[in-house]
N, C-alpha and C. Protein backbone atom coordinates (compact mmCIF):
# COMPACT_ATOMS: atom_id res chain seq x y z
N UNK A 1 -107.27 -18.40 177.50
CA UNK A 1 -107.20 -17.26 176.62
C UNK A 1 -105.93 -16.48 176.92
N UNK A 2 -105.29 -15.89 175.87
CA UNK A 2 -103.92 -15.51 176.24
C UNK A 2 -104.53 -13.64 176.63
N UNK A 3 -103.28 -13.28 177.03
CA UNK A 3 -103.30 -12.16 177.91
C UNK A 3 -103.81 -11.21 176.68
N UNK A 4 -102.90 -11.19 175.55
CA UNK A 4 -103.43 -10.16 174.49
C UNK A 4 -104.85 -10.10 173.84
N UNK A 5 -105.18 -11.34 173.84
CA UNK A 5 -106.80 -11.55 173.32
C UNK A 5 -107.90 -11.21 174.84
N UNK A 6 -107.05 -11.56 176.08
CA UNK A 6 -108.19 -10.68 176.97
C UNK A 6 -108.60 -9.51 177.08
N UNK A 7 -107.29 -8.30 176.82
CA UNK A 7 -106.85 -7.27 176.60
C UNK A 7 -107.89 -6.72 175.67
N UNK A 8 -107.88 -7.54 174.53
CA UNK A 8 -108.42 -6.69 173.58
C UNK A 8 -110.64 -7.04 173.68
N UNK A 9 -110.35 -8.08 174.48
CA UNK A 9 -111.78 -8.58 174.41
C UNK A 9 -112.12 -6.68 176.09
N UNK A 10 -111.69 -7.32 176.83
CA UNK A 10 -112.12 -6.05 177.69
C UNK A 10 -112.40 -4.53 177.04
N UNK A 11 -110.58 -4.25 176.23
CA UNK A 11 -111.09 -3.14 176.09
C UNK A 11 -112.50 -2.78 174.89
N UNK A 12 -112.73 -3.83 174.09
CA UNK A 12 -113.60 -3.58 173.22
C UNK A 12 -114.80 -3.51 174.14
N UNK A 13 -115.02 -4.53 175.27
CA UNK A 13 -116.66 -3.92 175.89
C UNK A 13 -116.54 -3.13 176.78
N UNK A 14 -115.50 -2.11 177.01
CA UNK A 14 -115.60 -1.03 177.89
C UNK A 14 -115.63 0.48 176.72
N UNK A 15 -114.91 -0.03 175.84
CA UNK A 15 -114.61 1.14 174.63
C UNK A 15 -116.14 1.20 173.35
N UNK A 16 -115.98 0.38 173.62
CA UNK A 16 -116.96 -0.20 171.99
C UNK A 16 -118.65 -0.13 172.62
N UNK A 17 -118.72 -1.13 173.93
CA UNK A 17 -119.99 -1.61 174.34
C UNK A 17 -120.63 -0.45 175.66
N UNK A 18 -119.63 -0.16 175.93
CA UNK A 18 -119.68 0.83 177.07
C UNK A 18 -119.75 0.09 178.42
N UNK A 19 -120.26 -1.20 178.92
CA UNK A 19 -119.54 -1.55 179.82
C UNK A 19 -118.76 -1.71 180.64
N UNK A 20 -118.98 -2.12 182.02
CA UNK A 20 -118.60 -1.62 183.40
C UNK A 20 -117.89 -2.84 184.09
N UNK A 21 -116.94 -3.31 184.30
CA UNK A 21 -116.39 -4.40 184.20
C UNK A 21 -115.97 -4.74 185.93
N UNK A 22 -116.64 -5.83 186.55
CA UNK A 22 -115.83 -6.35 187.74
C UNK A 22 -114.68 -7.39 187.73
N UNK A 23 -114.10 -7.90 188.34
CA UNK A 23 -113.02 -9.43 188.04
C UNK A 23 -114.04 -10.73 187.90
N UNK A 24 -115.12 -10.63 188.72
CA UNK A 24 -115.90 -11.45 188.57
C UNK A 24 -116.79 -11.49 187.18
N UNK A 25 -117.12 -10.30 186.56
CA UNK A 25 -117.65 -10.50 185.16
C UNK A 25 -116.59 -10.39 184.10
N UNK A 26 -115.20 -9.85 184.13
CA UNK A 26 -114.34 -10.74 183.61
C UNK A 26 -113.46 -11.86 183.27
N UNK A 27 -113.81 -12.38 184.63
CA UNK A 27 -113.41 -13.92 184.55
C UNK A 27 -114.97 -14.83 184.38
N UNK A 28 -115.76 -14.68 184.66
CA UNK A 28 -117.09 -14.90 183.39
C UNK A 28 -117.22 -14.64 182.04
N UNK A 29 -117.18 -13.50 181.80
CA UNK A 29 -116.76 -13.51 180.17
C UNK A 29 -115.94 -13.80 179.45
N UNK A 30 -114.57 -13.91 180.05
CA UNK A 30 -113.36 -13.79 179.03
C UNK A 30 -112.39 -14.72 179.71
N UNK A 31 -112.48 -15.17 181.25
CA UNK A 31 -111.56 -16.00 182.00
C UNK A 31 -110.33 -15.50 182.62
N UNK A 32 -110.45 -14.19 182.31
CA UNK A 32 -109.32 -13.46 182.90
C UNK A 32 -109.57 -13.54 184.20
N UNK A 33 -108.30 -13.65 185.10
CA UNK A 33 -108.24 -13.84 186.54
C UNK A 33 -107.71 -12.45 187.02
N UNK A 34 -106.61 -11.85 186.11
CA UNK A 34 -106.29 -10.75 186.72
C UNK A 34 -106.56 -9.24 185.90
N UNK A 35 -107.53 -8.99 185.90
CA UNK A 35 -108.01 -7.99 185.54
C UNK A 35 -107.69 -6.57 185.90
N UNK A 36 -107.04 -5.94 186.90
CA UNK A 36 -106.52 -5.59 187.58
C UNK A 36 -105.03 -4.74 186.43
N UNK A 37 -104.58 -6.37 186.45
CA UNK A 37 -103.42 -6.19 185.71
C UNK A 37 -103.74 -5.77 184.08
N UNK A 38 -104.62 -6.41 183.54
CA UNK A 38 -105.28 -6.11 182.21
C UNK A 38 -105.44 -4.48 182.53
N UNK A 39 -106.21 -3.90 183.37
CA UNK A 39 -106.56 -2.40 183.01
C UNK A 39 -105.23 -2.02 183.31
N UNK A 40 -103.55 -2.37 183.87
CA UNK A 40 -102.84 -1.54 183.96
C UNK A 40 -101.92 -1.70 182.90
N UNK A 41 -102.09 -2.74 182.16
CA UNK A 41 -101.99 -2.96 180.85
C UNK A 41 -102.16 -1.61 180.12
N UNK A 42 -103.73 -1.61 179.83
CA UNK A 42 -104.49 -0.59 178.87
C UNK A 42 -103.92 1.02 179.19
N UNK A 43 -104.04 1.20 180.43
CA UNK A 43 -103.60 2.59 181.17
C UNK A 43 -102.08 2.87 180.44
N UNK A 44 -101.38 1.41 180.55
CA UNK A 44 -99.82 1.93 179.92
C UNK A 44 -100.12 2.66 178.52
N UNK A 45 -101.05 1.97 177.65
CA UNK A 45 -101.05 2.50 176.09
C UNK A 45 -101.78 3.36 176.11
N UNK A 46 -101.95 4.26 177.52
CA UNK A 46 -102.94 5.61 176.93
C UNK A 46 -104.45 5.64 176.97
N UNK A 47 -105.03 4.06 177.65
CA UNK A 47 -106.18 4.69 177.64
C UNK A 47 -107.14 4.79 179.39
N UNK A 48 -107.24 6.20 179.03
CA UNK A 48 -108.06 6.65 180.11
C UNK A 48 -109.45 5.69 180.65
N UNK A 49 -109.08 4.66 181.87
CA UNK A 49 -110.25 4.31 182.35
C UNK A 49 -110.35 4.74 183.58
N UNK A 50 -111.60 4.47 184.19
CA UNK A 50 -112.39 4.81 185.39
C UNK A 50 -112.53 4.06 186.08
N UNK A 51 -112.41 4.26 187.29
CA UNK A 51 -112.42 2.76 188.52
C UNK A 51 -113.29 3.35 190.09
N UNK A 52 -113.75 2.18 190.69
CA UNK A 52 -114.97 2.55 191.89
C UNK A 52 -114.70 1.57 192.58
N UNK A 53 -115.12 1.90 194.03
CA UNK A 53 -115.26 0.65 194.20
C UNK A 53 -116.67 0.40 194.65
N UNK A 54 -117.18 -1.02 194.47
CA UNK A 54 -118.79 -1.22 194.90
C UNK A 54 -118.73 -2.33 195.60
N UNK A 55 -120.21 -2.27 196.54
CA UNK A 55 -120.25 -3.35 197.29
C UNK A 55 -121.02 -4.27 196.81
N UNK A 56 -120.78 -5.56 197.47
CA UNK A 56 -121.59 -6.83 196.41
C UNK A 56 -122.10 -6.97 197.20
N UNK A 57 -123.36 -7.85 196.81
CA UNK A 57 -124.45 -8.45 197.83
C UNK A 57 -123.96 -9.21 199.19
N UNK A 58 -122.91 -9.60 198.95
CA UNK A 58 -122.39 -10.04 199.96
C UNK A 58 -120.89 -9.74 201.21
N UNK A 59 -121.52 -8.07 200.93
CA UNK A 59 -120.82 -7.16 201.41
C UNK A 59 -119.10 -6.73 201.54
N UNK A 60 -118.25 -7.72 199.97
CA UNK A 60 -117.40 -7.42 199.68
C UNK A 60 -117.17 -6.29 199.06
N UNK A 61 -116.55 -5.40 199.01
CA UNK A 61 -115.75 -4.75 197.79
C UNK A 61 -115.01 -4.73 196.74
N UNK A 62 -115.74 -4.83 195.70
CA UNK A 62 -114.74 -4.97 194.32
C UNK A 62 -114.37 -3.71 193.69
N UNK A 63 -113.48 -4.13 192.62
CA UNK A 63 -113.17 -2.66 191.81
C UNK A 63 -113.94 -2.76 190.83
N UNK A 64 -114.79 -1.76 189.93
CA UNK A 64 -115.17 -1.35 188.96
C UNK A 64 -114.69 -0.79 187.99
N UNK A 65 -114.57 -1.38 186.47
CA UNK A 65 -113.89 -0.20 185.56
C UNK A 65 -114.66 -0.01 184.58
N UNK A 66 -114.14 1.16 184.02
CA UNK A 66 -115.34 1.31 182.49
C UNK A 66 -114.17 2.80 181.90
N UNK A 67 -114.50 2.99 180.87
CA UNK A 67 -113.88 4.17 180.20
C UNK A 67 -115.15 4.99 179.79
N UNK A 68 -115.30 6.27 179.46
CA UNK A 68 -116.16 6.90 179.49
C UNK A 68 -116.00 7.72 178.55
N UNK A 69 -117.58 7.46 177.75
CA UNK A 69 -117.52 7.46 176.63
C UNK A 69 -117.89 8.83 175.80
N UNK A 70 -117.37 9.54 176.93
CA UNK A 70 -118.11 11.06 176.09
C UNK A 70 -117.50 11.59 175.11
């Protein structure tokens, strides 16, 4: 999947679906590997997302993003 169609697949389920996005459920959904880079993508055009970090069951740390939808 090219970079612009990941782009737009993320921001629609963080914008649209409200969804909370790890690298691991974006490279499950959409195959994006660098996700990372995708939200600094989005951030360039202005849009305000939100980031965490959480621990996984197997006591890594990932980043979390989502935009918020109030």
């Amino acid at each position: 999947m090219q970079t612009a169609t990941q782009e737009a697949h993320i921001l629609e389920a963080m914008l649209i679906q409200g969804c909370r996005l790890t690298p691991l459920t974006a490279w499950r959904r959409y195959g994006c590997l660098r996700l990372g880079a995708r939200i600094y993508d989005l951030k360039r055009k202005g849009y305000k997302i939100d980031k965490r970090m959480v621990k996984t069951s197997g006591g890594a740390y990932v980043a979390e993003y989502w935009i918020d939808r109030k």
